[in-house]
Structure formats: C-alpha cells, structure tokens
PDB file of N, CA and C in Angstrom:
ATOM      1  N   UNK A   1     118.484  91.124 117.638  1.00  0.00           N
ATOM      2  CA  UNK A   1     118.022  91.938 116.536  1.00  0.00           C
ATOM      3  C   UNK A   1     117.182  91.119 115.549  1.00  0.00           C
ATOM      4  N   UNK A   2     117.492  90.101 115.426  1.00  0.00           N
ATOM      5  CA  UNK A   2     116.661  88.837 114.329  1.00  0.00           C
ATOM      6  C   UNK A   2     114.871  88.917 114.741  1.00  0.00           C
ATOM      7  N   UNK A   3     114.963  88.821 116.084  1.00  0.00           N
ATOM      8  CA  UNK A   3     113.763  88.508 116.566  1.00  0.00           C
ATOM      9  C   UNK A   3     112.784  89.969 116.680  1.00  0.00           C
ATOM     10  N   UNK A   4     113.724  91.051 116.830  1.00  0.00           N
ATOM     11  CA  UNK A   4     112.596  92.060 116.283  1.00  0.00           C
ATOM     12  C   UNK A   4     112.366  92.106 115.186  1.00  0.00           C
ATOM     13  N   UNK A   5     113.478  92.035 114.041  1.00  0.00           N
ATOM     14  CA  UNK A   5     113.073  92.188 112.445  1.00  0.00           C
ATOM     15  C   UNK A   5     112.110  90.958 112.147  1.00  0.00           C
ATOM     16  N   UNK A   6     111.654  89.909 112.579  1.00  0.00           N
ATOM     17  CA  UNK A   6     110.694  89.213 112.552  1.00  0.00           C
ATOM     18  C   UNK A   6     109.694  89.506 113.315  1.00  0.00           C
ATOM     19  N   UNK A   7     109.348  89.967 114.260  1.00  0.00           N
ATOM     20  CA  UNK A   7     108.273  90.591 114.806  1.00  0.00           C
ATOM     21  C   UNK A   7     107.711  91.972 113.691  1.00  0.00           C
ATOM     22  N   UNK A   8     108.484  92.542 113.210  1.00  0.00           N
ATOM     23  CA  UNK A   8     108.490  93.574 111.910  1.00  0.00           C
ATOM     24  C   UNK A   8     107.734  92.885 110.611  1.00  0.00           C
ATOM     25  N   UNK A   9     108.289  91.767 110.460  1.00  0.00           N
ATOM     26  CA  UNK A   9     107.454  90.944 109.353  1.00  0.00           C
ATOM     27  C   UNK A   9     106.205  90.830 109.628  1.00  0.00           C
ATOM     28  N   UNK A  10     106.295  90.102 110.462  1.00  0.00           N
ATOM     29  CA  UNK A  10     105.309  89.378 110.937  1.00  0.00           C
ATOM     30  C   UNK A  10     104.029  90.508 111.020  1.00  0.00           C
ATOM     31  N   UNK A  11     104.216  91.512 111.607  1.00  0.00           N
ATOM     32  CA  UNK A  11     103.280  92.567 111.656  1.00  0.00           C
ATOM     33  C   UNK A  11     102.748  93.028 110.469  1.00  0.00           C
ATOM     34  N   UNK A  12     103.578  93.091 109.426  1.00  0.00           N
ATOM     35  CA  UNK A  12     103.548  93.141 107.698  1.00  0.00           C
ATOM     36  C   UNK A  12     101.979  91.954 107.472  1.00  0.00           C
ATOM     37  N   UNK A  13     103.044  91.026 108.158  1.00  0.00           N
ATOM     38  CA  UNK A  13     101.700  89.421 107.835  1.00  0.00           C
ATOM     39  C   UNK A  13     100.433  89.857 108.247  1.00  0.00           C
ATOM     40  N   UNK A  14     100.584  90.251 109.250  1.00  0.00           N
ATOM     41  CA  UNK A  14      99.145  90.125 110.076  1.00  0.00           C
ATOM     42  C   UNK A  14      98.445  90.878 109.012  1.00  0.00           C
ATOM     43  N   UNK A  15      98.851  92.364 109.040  1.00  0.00           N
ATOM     44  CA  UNK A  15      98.632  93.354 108.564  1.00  0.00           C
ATOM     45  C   UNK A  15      97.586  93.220 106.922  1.00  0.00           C
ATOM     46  N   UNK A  16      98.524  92.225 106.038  1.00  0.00           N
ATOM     47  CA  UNK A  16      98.401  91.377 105.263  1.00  0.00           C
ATOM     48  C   UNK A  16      96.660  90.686 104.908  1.00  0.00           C
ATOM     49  N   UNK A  17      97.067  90.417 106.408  1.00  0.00           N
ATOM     50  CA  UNK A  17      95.328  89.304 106.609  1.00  0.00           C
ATOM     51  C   UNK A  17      94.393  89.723 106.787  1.00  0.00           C
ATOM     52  N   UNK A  18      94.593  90.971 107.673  1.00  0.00           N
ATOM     53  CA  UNK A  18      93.932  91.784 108.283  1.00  0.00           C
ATOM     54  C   UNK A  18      92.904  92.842 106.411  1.00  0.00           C
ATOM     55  N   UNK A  19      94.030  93.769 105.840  1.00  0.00           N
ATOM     56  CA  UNK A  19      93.420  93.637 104.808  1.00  0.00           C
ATOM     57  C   UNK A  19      92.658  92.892 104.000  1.00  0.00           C
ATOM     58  N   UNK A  20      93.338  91.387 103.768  1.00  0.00           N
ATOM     59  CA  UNK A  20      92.670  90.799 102.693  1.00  0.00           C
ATOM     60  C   UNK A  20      91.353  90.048 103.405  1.00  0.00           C
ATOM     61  N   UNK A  21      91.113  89.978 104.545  1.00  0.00           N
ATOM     62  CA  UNK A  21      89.913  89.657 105.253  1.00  0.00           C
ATOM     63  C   UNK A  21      89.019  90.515 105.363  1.00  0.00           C
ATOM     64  N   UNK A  22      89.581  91.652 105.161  1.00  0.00           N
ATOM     65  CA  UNK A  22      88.670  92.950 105.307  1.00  0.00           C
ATOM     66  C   UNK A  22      87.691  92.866 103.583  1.00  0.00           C
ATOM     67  N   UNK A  23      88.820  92.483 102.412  1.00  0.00           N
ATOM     68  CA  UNK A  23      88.337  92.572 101.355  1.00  0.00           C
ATOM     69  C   UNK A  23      87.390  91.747 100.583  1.00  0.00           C
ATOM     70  N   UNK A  24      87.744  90.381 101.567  1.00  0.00           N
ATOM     71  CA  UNK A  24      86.790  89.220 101.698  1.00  0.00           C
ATOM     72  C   UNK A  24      85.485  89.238 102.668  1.00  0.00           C
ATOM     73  N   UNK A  25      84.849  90.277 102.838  1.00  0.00           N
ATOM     74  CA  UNK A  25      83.839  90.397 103.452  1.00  0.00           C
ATOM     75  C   UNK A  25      82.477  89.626 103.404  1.00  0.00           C
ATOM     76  N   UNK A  26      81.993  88.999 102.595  1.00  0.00           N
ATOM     77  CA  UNK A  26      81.191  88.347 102.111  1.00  0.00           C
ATOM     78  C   UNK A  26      81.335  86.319 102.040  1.00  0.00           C
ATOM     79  N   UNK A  27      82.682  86.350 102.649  1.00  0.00           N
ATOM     80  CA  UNK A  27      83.355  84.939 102.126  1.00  0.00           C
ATOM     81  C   UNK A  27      82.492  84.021 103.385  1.00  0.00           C
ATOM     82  N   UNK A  28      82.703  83.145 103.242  1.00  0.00           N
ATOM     83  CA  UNK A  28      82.044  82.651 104.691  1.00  0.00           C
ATOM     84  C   UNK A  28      83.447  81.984 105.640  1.00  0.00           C
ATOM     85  N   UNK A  29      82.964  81.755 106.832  1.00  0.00           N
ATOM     86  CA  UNK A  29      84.363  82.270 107.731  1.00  0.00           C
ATOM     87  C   UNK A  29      84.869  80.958 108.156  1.00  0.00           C
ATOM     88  N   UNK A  30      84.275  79.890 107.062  1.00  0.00           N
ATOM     89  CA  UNK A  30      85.593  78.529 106.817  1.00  0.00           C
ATOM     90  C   UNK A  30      86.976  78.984 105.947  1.00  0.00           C
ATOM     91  N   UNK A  31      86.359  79.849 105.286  1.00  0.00           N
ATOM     92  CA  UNK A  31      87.495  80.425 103.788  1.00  0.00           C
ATOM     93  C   UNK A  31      88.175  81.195 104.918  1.00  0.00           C
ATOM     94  N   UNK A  32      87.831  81.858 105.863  1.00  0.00           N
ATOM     95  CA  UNK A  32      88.751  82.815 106.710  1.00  0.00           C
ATOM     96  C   UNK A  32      89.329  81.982 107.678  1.00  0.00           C
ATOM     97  N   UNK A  33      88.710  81.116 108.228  1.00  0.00           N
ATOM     98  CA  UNK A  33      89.851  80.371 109.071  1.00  0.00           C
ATOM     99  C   UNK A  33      90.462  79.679 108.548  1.00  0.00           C
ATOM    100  N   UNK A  34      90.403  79.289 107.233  1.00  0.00           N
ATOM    101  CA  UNK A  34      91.713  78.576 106.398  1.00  0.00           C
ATOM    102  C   UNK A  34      92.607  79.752 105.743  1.00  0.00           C
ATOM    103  N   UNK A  35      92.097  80.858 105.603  1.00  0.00           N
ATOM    104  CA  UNK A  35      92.584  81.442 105.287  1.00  0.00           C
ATOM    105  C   UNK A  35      93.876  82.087 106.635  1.00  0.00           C
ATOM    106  N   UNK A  36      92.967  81.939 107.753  1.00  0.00           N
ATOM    107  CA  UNK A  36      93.920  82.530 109.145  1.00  0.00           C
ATOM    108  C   UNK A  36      95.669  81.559 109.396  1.00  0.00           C
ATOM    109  N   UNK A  37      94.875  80.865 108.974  1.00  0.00           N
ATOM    110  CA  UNK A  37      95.692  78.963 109.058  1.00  0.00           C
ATOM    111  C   UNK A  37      97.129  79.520 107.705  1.00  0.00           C
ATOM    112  N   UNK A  38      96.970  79.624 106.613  1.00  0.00           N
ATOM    113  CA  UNK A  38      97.657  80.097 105.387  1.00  0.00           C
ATOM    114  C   UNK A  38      98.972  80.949 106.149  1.00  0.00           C
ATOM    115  N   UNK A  39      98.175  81.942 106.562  1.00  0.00           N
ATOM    116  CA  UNK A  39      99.150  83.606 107.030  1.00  0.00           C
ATOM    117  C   UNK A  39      99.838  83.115 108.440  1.00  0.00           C
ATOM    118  N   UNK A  40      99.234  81.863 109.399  1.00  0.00           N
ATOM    119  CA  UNK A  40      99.831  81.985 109.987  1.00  0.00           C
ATOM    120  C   UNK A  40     100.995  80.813 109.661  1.00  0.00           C
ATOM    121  N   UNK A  41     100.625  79.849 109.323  1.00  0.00           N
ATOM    122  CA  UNK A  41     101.891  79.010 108.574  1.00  0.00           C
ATOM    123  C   UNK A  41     102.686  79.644 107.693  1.00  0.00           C
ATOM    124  N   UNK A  42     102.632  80.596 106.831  1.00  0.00           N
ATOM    125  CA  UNK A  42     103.412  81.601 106.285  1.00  0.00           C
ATOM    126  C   UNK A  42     104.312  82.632 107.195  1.00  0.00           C
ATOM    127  N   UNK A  43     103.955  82.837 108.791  1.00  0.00           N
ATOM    128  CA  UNK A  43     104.462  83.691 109.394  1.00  0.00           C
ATOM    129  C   UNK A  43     105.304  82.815 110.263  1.00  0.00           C
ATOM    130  N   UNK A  44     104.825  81.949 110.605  1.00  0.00           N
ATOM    131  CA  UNK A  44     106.277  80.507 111.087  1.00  0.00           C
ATOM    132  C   UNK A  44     107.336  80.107 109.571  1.00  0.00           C
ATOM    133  N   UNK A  45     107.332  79.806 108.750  1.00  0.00           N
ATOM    134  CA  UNK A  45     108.328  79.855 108.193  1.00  0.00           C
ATOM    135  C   UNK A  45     109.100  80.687 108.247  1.00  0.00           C
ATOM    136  N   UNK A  46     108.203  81.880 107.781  1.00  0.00           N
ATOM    137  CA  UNK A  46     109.500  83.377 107.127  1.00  0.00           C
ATOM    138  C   UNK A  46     110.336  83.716 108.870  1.00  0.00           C
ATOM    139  N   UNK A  47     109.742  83.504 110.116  1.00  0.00           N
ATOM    140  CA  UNK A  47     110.098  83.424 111.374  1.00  0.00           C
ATOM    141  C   UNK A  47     111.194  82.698 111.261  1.00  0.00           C
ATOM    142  N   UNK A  48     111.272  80.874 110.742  1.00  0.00           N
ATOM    143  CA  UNK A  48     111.755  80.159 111.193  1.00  0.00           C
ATOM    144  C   UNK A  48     113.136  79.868 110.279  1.00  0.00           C
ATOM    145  N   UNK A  49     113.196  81.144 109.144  1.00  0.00           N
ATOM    146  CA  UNK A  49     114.168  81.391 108.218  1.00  0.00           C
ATOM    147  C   UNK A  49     115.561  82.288 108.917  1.00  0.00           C
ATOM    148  N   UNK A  50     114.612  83.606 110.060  1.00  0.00           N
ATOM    149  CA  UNK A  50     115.474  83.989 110.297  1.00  0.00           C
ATOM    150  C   UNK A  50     115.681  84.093 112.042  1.00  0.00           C
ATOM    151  N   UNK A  51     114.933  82.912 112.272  1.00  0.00           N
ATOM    152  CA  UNK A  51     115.788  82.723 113.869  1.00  0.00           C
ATOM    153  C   UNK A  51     116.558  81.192 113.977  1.00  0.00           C
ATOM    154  N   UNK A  52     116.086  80.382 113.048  1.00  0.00           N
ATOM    155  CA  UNK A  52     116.493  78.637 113.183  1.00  0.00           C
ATOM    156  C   UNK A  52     116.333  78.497 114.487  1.00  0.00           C
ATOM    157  N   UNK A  53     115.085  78.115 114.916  1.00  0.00           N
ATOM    158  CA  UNK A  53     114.695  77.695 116.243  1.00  0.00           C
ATOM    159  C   UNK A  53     113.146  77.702 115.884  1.00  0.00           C
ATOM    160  N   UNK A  54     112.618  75.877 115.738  1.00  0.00           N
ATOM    161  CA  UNK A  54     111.495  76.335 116.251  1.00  0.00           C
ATOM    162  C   UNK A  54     110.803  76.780 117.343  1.00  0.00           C
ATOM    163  N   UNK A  55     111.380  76.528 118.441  1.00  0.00           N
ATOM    164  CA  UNK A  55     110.627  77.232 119.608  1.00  0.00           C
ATOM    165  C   UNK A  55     110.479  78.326 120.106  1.00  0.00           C
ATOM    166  N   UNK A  56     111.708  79.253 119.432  1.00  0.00           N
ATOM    167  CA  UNK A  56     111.399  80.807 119.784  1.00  0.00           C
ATOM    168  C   UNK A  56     110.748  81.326 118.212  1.00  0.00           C
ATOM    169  N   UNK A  57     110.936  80.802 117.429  1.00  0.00           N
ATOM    170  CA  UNK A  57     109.938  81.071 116.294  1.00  0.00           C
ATOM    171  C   UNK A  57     108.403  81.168 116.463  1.00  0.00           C
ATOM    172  N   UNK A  58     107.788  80.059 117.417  1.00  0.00           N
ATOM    173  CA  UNK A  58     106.557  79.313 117.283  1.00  0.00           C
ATOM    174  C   UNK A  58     106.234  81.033 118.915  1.00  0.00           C
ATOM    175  N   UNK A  59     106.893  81.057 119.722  1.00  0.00           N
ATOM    176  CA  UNK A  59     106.619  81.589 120.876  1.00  0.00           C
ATOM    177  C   UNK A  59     106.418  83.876 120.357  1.00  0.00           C
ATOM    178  N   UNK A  60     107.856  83.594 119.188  1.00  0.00           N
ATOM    179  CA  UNK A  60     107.638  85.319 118.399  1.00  0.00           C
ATOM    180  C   UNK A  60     106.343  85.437 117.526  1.00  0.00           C
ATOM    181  N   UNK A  61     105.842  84.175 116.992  1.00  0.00           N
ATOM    182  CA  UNK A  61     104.533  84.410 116.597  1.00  0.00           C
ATOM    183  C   UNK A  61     103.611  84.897 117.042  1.00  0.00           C
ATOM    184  N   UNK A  62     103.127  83.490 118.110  1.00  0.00           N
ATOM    185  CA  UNK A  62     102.586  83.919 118.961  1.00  0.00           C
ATOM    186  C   UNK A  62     102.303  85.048 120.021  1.00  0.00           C
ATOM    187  N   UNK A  63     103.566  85.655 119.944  1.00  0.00           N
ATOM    188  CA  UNK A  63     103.584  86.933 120.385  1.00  0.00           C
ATOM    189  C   UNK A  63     103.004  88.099 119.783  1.00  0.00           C
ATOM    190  N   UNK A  64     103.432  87.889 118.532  1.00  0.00           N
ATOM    191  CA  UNK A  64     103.485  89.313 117.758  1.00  0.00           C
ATOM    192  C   UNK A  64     101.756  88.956 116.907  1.00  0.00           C
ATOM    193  N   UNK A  65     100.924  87.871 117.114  1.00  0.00           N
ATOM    194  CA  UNK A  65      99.498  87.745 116.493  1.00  0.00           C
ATOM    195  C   UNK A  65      99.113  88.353 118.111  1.00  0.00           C
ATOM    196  N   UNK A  66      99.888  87.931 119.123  1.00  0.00           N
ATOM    197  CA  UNK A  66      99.010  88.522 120.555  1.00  0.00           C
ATOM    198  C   UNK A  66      98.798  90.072 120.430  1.00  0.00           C
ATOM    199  N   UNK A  67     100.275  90.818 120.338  1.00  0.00           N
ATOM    200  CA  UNK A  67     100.379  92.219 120.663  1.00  0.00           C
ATOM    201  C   UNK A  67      99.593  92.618 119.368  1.00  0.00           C
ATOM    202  N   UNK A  68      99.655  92.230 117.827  1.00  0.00           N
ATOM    203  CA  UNK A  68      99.051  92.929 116.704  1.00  0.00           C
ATOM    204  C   UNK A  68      97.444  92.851 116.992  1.00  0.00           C
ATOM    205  N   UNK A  69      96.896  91.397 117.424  1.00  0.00           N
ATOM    206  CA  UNK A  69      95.740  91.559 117.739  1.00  0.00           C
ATOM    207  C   UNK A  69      95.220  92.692 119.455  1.00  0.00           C
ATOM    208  N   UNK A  70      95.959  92.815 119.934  1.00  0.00           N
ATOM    209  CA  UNK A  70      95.461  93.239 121.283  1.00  0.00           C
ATOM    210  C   UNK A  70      95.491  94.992 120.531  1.00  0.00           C
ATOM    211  N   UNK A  71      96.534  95.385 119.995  1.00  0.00           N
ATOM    212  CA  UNK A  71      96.564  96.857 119.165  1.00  0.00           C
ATOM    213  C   UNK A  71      95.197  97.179 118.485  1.00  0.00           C
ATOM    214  N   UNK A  72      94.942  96.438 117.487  1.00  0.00           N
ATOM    215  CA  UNK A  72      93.946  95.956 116.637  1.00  0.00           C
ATOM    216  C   UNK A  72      92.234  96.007 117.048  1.00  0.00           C
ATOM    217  N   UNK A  73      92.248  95.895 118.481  1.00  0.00           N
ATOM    218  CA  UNK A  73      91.012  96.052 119.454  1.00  0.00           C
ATOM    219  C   UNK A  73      91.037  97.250 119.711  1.00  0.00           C
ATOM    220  N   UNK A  74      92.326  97.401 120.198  1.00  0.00           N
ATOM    221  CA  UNK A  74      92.265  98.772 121.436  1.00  0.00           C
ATOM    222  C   UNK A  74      92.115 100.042 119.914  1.00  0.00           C
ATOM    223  N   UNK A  75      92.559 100.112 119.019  1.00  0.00           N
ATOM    224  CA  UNK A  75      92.068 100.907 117.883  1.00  0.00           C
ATOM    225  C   UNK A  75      90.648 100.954 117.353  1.00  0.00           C
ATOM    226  N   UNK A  76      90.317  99.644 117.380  1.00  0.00           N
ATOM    227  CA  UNK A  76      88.512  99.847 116.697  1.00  0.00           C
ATOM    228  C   UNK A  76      87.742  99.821 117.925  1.00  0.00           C
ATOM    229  N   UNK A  77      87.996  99.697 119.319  1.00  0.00           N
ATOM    230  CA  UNK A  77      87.371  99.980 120.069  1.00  0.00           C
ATOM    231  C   UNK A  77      87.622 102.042 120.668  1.00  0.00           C
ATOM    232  N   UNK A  78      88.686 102.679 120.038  1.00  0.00           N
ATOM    233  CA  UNK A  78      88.919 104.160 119.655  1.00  0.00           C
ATOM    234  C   UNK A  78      87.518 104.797 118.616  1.00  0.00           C
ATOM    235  N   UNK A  79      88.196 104.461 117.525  1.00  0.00           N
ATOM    236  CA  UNK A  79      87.421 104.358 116.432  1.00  0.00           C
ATOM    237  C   UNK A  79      85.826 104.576 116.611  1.00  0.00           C
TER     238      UNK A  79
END
C-alpha cells in the first residue's frame, strides 16, 4: 500500500512540473532541466520517506515519471 500512495504523490509531483513548466514558457530549457532535476530530487525523498529503501524508491520513481510521462503523450497526442 506505501508504494501506491507514493506513486499517488508522485503523480501530484509530476503533475506539479508539468504545470509550472507549462507557466514557464518563455524560460530557456537550462532553467527547465534544473528545474526537472528539483521535482525529481523532491520526488525521491518524499518516496524515500515513505518506503525506506532506496532502491525501490529510486525504481517507483522511475516508474511513475515512465507511466505519468507515457499518459501525458498518449493525451496530447488525443488532443
């Protein structure tokens, strides 16, 4: 159950970036990949608060930036 309610966050996170990148439109896209860098070191902690494991922490990330980004296509490629 830990590891979905962090996949739940985490989607919050993305979600997060996803807005405030949207709002930063104009920024140039060093500020966004430091900025990508921020949300995702922010999404390994709050992960690594509630599984204590880095390795299934580092692997639910990675998961849940895979499935949020693969959603994320398949919608603006709808759209």
């Amino acid at each position: 159950m830990r590891i979905y309610t962090v996949i739940i966050i985490q989607f919050m996170i993305w979600s997060g970036f996803t807005f405030i990148e949207w709002l930063s439109t104009l920024d140039w896209y060093i500020y966004k990949i430091m900025m990508f860098f921020i949300f995702f070191y922010l999404a390994i902690v709050i992960g690594n608060q509630f599984i204590h494991s880095t390795r299934k922490t580092m692997f639910v990330t990675v998961f849940s930036l895979s499935l949020y980004s693969f959603i994320h296509i398949v919608m603006l490629s709808l759209w």
